[in-house]
C-alpha atoms as a PDB file:
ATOM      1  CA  UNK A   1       0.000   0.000   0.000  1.00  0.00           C
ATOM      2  CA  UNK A   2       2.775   2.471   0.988  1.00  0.00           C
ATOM      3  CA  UNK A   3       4.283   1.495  -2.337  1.00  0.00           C
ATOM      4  CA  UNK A   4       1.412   2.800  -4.125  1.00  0.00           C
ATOM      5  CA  UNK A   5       0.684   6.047  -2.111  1.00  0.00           C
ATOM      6  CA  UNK A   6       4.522   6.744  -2.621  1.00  0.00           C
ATOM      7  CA  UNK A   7       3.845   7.389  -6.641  1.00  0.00           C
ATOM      8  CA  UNK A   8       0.800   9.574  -6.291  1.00  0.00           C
ATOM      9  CA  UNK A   9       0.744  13.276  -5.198  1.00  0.00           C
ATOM     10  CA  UNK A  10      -2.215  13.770  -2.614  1.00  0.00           C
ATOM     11  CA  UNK A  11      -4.305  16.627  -2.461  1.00  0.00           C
ATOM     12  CA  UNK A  12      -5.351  18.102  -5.750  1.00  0.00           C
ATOM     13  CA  UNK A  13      -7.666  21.438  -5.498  1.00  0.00           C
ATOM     14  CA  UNK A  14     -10.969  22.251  -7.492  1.00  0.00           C
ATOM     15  CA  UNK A  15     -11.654  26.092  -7.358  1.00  0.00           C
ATOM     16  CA  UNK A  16     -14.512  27.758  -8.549  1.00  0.00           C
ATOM     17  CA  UNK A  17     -15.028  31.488  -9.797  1.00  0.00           C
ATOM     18  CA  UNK A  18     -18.993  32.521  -8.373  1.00  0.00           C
ATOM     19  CA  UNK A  19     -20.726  35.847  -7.668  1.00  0.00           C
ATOM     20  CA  UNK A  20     -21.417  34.645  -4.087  1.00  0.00           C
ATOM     21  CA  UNK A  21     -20.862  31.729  -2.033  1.00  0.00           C
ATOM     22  CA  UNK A  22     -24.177  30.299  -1.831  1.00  0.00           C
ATOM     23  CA  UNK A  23     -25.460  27.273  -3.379  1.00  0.00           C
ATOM     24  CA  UNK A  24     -27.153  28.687  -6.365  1.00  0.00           C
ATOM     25  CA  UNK A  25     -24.295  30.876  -7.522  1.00  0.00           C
ATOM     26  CA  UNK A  26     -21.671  28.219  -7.010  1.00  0.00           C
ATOM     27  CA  UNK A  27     -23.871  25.522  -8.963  1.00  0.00           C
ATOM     28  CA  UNK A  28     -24.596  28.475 -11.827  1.00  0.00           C
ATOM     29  CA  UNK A  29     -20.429  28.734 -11.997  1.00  0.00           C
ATOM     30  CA  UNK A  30     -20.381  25.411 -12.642  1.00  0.00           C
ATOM     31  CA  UNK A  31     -22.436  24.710 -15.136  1.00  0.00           C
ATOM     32  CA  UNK A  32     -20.949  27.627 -17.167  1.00  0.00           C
ATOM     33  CA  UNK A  33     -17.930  25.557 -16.562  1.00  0.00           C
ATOM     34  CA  UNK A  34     -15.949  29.150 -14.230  1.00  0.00           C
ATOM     35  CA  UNK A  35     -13.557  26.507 -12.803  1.00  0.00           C
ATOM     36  CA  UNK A  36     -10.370  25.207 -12.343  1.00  0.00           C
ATOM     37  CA  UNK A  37      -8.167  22.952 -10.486  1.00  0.00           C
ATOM     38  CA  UNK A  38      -4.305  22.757  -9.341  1.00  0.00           C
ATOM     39  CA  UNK A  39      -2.211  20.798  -7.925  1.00  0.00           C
ATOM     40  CA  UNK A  40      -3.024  21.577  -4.345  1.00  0.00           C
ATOM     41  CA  UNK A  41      -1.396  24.982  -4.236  1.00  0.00           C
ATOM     42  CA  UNK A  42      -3.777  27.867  -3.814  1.00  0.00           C
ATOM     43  CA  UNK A  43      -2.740  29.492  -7.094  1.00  0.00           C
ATOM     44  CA  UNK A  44      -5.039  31.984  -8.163  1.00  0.00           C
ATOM     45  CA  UNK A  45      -5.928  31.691 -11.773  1.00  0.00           C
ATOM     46  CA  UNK A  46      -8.448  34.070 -14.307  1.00  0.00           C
ATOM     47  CA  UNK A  47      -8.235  32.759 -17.834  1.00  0.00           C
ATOM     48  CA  UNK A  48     -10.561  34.866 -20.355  1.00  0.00           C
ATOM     49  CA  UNK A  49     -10.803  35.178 -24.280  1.00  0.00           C
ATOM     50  CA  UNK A  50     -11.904  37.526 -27.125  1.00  0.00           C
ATOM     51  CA  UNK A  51     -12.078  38.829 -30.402  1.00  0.00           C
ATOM     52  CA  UNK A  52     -12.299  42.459 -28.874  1.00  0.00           C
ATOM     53  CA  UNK A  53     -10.054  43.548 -25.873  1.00  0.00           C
ATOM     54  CA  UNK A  54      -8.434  46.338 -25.740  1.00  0.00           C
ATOM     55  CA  UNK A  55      -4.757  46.735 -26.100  1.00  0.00           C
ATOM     56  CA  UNK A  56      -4.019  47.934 -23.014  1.00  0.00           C
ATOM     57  CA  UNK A  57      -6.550  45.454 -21.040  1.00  0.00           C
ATOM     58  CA  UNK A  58      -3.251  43.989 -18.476  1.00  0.00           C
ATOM     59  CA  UNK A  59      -2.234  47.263 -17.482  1.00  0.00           C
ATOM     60  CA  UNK A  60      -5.547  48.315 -16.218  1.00  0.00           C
ATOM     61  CA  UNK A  61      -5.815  48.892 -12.496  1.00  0.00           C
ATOM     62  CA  UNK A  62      -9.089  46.374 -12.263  1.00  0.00           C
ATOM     63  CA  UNK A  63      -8.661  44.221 -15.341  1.00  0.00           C
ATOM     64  CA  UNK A  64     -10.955  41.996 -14.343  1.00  0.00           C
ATOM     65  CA  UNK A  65     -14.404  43.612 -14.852  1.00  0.00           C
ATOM     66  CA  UNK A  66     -13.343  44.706 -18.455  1.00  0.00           C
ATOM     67  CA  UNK A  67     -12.612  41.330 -19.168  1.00  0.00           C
ATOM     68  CA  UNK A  68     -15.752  40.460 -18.640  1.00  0.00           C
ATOM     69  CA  UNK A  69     -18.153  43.138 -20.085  1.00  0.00           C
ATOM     70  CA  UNK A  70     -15.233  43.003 -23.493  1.00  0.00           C
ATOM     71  CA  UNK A  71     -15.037  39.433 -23.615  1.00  0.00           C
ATOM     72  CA  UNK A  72     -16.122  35.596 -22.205  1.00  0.00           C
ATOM     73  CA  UNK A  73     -14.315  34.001 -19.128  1.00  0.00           C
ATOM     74  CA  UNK A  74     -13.188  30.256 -18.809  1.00  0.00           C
ATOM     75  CA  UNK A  75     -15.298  27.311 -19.629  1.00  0.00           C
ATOM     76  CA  UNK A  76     -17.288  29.592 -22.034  1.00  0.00           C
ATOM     77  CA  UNK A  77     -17.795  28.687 -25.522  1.00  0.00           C
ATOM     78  CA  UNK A  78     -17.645  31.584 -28.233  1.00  0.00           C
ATOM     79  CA  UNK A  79     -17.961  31.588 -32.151  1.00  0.00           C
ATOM     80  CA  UNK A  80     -15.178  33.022 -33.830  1.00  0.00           C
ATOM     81  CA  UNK A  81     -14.950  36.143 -36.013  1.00  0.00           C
ATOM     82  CA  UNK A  82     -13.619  35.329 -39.745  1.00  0.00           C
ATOM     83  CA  UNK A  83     -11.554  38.330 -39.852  1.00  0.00           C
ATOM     84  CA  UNK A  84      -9.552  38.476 -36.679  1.00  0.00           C
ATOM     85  CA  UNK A  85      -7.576  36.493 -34.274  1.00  0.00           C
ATOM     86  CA  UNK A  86      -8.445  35.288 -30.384  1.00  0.00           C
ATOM     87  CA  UNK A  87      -6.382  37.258 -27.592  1.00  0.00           C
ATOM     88  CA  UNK A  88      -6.476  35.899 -24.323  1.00  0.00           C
ATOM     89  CA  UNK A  89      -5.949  38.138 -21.010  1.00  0.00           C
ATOM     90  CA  UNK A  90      -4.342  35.825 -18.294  1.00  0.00           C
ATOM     91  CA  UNK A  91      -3.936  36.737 -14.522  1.00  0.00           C
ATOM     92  CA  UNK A  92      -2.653  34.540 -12.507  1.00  0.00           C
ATOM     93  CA  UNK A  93      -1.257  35.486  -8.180  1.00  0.00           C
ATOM     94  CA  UNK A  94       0.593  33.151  -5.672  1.00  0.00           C
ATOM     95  CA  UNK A  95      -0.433  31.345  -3.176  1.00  0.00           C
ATOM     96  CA  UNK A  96       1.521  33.187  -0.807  1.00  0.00           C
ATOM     97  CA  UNK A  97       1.585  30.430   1.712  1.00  0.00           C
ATOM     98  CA  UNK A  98       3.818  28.488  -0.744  1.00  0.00           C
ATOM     99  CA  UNK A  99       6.663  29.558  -3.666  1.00  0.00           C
ATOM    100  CA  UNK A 100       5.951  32.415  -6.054  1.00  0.00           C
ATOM    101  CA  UNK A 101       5.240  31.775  -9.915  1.00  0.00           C
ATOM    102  CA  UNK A 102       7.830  30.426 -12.761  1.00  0.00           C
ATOM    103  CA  UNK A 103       5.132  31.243 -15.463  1.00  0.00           C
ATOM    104  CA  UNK A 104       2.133  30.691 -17.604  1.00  0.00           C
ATOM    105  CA  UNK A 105       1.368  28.745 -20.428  1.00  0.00           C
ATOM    106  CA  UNK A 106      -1.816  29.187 -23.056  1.00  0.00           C
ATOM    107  CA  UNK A 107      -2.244  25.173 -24.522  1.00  0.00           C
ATOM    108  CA  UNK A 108      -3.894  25.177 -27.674  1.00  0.00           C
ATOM    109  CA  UNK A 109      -5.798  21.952 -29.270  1.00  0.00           C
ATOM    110  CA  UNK A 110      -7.501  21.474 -31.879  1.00  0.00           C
ATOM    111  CA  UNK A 111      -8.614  18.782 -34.713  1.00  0.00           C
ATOM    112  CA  UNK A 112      -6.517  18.151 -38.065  1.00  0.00           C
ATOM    113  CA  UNK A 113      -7.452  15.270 -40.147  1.00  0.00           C
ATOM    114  CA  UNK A 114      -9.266  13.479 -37.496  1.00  0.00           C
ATOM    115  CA  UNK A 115      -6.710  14.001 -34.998  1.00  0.00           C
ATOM    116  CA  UNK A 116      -6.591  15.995 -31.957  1.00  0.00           C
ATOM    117  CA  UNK A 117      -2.951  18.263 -31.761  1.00  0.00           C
ATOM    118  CA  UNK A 118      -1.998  20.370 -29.121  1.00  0.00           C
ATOM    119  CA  UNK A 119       0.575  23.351 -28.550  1.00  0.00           C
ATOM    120  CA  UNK A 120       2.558  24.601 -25.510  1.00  0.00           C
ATOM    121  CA  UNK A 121       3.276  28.335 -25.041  1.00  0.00           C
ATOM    122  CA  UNK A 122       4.933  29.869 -22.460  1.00  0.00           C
ATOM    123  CA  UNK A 123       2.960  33.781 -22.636  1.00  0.00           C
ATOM    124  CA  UNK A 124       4.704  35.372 -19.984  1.00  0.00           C
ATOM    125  CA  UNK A 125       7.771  33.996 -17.443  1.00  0.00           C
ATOM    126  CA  UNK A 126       8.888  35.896 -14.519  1.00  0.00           C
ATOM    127  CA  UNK A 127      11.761  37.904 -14.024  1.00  0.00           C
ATOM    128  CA  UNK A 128      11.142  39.318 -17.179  1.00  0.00           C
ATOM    129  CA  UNK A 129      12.557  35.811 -19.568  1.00  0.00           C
ATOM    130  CA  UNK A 130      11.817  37.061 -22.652  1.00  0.00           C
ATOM    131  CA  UNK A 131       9.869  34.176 -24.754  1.00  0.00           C
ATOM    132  CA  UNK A 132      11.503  32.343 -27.650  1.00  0.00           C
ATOM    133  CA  UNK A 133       9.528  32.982 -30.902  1.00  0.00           C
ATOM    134  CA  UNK A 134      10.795  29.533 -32.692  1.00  0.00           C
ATOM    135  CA  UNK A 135      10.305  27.452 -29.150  1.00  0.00           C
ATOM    136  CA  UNK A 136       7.354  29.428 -27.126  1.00  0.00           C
ATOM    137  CA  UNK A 137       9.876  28.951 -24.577  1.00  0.00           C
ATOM    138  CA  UNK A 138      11.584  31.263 -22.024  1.00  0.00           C
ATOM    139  CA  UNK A 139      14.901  30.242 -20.350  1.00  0.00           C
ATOM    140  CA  UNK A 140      14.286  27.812 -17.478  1.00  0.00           C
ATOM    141  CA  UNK A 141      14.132  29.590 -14.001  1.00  0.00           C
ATOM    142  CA  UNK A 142      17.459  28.169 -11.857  1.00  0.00           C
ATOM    143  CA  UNK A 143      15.978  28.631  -8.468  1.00  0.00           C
ATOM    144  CA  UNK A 144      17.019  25.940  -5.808  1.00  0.00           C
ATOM    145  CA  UNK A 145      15.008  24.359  -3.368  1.00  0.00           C
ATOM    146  CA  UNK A 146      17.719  23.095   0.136  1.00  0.00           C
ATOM    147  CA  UNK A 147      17.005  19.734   0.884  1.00  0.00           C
ATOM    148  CA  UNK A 148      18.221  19.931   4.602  1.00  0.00           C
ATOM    149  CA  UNK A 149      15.418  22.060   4.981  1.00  0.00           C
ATOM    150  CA  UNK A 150      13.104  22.280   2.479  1.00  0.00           C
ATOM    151  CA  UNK A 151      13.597  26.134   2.338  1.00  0.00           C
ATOM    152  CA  UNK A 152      13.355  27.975  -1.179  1.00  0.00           C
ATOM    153  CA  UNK A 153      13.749  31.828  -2.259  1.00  0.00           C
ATOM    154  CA  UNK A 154      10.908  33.429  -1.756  1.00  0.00           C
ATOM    155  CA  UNK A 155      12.560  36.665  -3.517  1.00  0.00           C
ATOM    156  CA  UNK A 156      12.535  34.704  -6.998  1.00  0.00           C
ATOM    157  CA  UNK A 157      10.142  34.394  -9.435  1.00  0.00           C
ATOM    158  CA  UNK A 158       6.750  36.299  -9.050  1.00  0.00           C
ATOM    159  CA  UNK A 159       3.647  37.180  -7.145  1.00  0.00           C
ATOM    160  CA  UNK A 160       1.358  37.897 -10.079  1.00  0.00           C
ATOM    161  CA  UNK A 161       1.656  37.453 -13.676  1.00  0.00           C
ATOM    162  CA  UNK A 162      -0.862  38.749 -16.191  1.00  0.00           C
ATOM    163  CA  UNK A 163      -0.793  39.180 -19.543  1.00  0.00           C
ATOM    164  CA  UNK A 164      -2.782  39.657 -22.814  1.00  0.00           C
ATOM    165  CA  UNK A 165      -2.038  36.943 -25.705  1.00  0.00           C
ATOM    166  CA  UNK A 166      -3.450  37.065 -29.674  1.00  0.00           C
ATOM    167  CA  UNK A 167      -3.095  33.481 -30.741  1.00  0.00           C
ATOM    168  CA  UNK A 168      -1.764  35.179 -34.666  1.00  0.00           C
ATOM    169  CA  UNK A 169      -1.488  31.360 -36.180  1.00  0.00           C
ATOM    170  CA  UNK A 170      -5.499  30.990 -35.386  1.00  0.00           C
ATOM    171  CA  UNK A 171      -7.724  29.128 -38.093  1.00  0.00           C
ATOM    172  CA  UNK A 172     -10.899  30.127 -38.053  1.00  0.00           C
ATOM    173  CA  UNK A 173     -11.741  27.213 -40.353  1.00  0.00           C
ATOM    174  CA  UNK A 174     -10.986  24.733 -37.298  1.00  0.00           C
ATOM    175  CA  UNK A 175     -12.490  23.943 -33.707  1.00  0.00           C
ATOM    176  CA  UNK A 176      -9.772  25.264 -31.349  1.00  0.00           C
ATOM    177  CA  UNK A 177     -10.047  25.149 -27.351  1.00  0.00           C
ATOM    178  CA  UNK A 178      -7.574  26.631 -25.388  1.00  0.00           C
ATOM    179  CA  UNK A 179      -6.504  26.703 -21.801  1.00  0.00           C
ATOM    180  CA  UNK A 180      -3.971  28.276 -18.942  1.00  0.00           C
ATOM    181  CA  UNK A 181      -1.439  26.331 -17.489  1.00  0.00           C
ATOM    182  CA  UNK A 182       0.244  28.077 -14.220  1.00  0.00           C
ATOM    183  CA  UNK A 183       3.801  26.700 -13.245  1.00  0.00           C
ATOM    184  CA  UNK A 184       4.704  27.754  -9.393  1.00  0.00           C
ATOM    185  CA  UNK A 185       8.780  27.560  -8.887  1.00  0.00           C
ATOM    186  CA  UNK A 186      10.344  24.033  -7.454  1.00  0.00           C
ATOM    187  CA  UNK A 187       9.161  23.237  -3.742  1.00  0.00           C
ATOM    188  CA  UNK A 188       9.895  19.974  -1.837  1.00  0.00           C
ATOM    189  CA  UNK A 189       7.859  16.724  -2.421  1.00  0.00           C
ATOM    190  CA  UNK A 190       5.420  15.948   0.299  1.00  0.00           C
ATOM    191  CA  UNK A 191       7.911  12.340   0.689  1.00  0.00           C
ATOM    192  CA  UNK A 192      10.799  14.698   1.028  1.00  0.00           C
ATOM    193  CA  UNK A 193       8.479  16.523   4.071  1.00  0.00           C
ATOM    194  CA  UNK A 194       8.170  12.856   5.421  1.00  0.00           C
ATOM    195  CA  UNK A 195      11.785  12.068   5.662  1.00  0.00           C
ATOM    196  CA  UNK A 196      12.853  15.306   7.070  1.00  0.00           C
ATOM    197  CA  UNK A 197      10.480  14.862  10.073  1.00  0.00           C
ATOM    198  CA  UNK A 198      11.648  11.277  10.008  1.00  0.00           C
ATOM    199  CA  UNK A 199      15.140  12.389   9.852  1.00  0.00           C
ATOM    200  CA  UNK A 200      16.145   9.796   7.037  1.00  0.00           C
ATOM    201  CA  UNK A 201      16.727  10.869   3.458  1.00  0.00           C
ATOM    202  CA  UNK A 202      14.320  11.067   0.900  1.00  0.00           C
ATOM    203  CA  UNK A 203      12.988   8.293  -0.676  1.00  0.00           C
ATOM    204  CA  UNK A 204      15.574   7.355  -3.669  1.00  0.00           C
ATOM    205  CA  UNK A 205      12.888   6.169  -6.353  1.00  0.00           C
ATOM    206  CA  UNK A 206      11.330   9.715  -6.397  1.00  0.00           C
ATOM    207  CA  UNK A 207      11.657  13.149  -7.342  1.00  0.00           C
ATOM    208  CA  UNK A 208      12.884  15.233  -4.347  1.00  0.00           C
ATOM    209  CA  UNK A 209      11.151  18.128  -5.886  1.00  0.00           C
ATOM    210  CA  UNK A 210       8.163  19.053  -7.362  1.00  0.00           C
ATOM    211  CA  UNK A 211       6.380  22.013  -9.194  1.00  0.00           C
ATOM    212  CA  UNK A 212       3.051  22.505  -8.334  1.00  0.00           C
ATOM    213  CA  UNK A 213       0.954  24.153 -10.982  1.00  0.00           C
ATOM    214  CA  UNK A 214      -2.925  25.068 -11.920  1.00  0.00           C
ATOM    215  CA  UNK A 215      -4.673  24.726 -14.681  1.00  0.00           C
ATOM    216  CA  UNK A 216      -8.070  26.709 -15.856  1.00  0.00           C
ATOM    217  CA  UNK A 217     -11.285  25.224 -17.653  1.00  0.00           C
ATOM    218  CA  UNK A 218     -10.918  25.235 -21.442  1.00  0.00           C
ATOM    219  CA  UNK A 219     -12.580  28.236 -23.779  1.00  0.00           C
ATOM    220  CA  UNK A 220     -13.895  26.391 -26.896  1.00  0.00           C
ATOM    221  CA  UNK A 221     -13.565  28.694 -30.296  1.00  0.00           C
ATOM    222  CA  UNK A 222     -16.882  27.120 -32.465  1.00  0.00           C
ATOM    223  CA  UNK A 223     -16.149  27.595 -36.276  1.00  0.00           C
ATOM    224  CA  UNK A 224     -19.913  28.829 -37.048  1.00  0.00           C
END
């Protein structure tokens, strides 16, 4: 049995974005799908998409009311415009009980020939990385974690990250969904936890580390 609980990482989170916490408004936020899980950090994640933001939507002082009234949060479902390309405004904030953010990631699928592809992109790393145009990569963030201890730098990385994204390779011709992936720097393993109160090393057949990360509900683009 211990065997088994070794491999899998306990303690996964479901959040859910609602007017009010009362039963009503949380069920209505889940049927339109306003949800989205991590890893069991308390990452906090808005993901929203349209074919009319304005430019400047990120550096607003309360983003998140325009992204609304210009636009369709996560889980929604939106036709697409013919004659102009999806952007994507992104806010994600720490759990500040835990390690500030690495970065975020927009993951694109969609259907060619029968078959379902999918694309990584990093859309905006910490520390100001710039973003590789041929990869959708920034440079990996080289923050440690000390075993001994299981102490990490809290002056690394970032409390919030927002950012808005145009998808500019977008087919209108296809299905496409598209979602937000939030990666939180390296923390200890809850085994590595274990040993240190144990005072014996950790386990040798797992990853000391890990990187906790959240992910949003999908925003389906329908071709009409």
């Amino acid at each position: 049995g211990s065997r088994t609980s070794l491999i899998n990482n306990p303690g996964g989170l479901a959040a859910i974005w609602s007017e009010e916490n009362t039963r009503d408004s949380l069920f209505n936020a889940m049927q339109r799908k306003e949800v989205y899980a991590t890893s069991g950090t308390r990452i906090r994640l808005r993901f929203f998409a349209s074919f009319d933001y304005q430019s400047n939507l990120a550096e607003l002082e309360e983003p998140i009311e325009t992204a609304y009234s210009q636009g369709y949060p996560m889980g929604s479902t939106i036709n697409n415009s013919q004659n102009k390309s999806p952007t994507f405004f992104v806010l994600a904030e720490q759990d500040l009980l835990d390690a500030p953010l690495d970065k975020v990631q927009i993951i694109k699928g969609w259907t060619e020939n029968g078959e379902v592809k999918e694309k990584v992109m990093d859309v905006i790393c910490s520390e100001g990385r710039s973003i590789n145009q041929d990869t959708n990569r920034c440079s990996p963030i080289d923050t440690k974690v000390d075993l001994s201890n299981c102490s990490f730098d809290r002056t690394r990385g970032a409390k919030v990250l927002k950012t808005l994204w145009t998808d500019n390779n977008f087919t209108p011709q296809q299905n496409t969904f598209y979602y937000a992936r939030v990666i939180q720097n390296p923390t200890c393993r809850w085994s590595t936890y274990d040993s240190l109160r144990y005072g014996e090393d950790p386990p040798k057949d797992y990853p000391a580390i890990i990187t906790e990360m959240a992910w949003s509900s999908p925003i389906w683009i329908k071709n009409n």
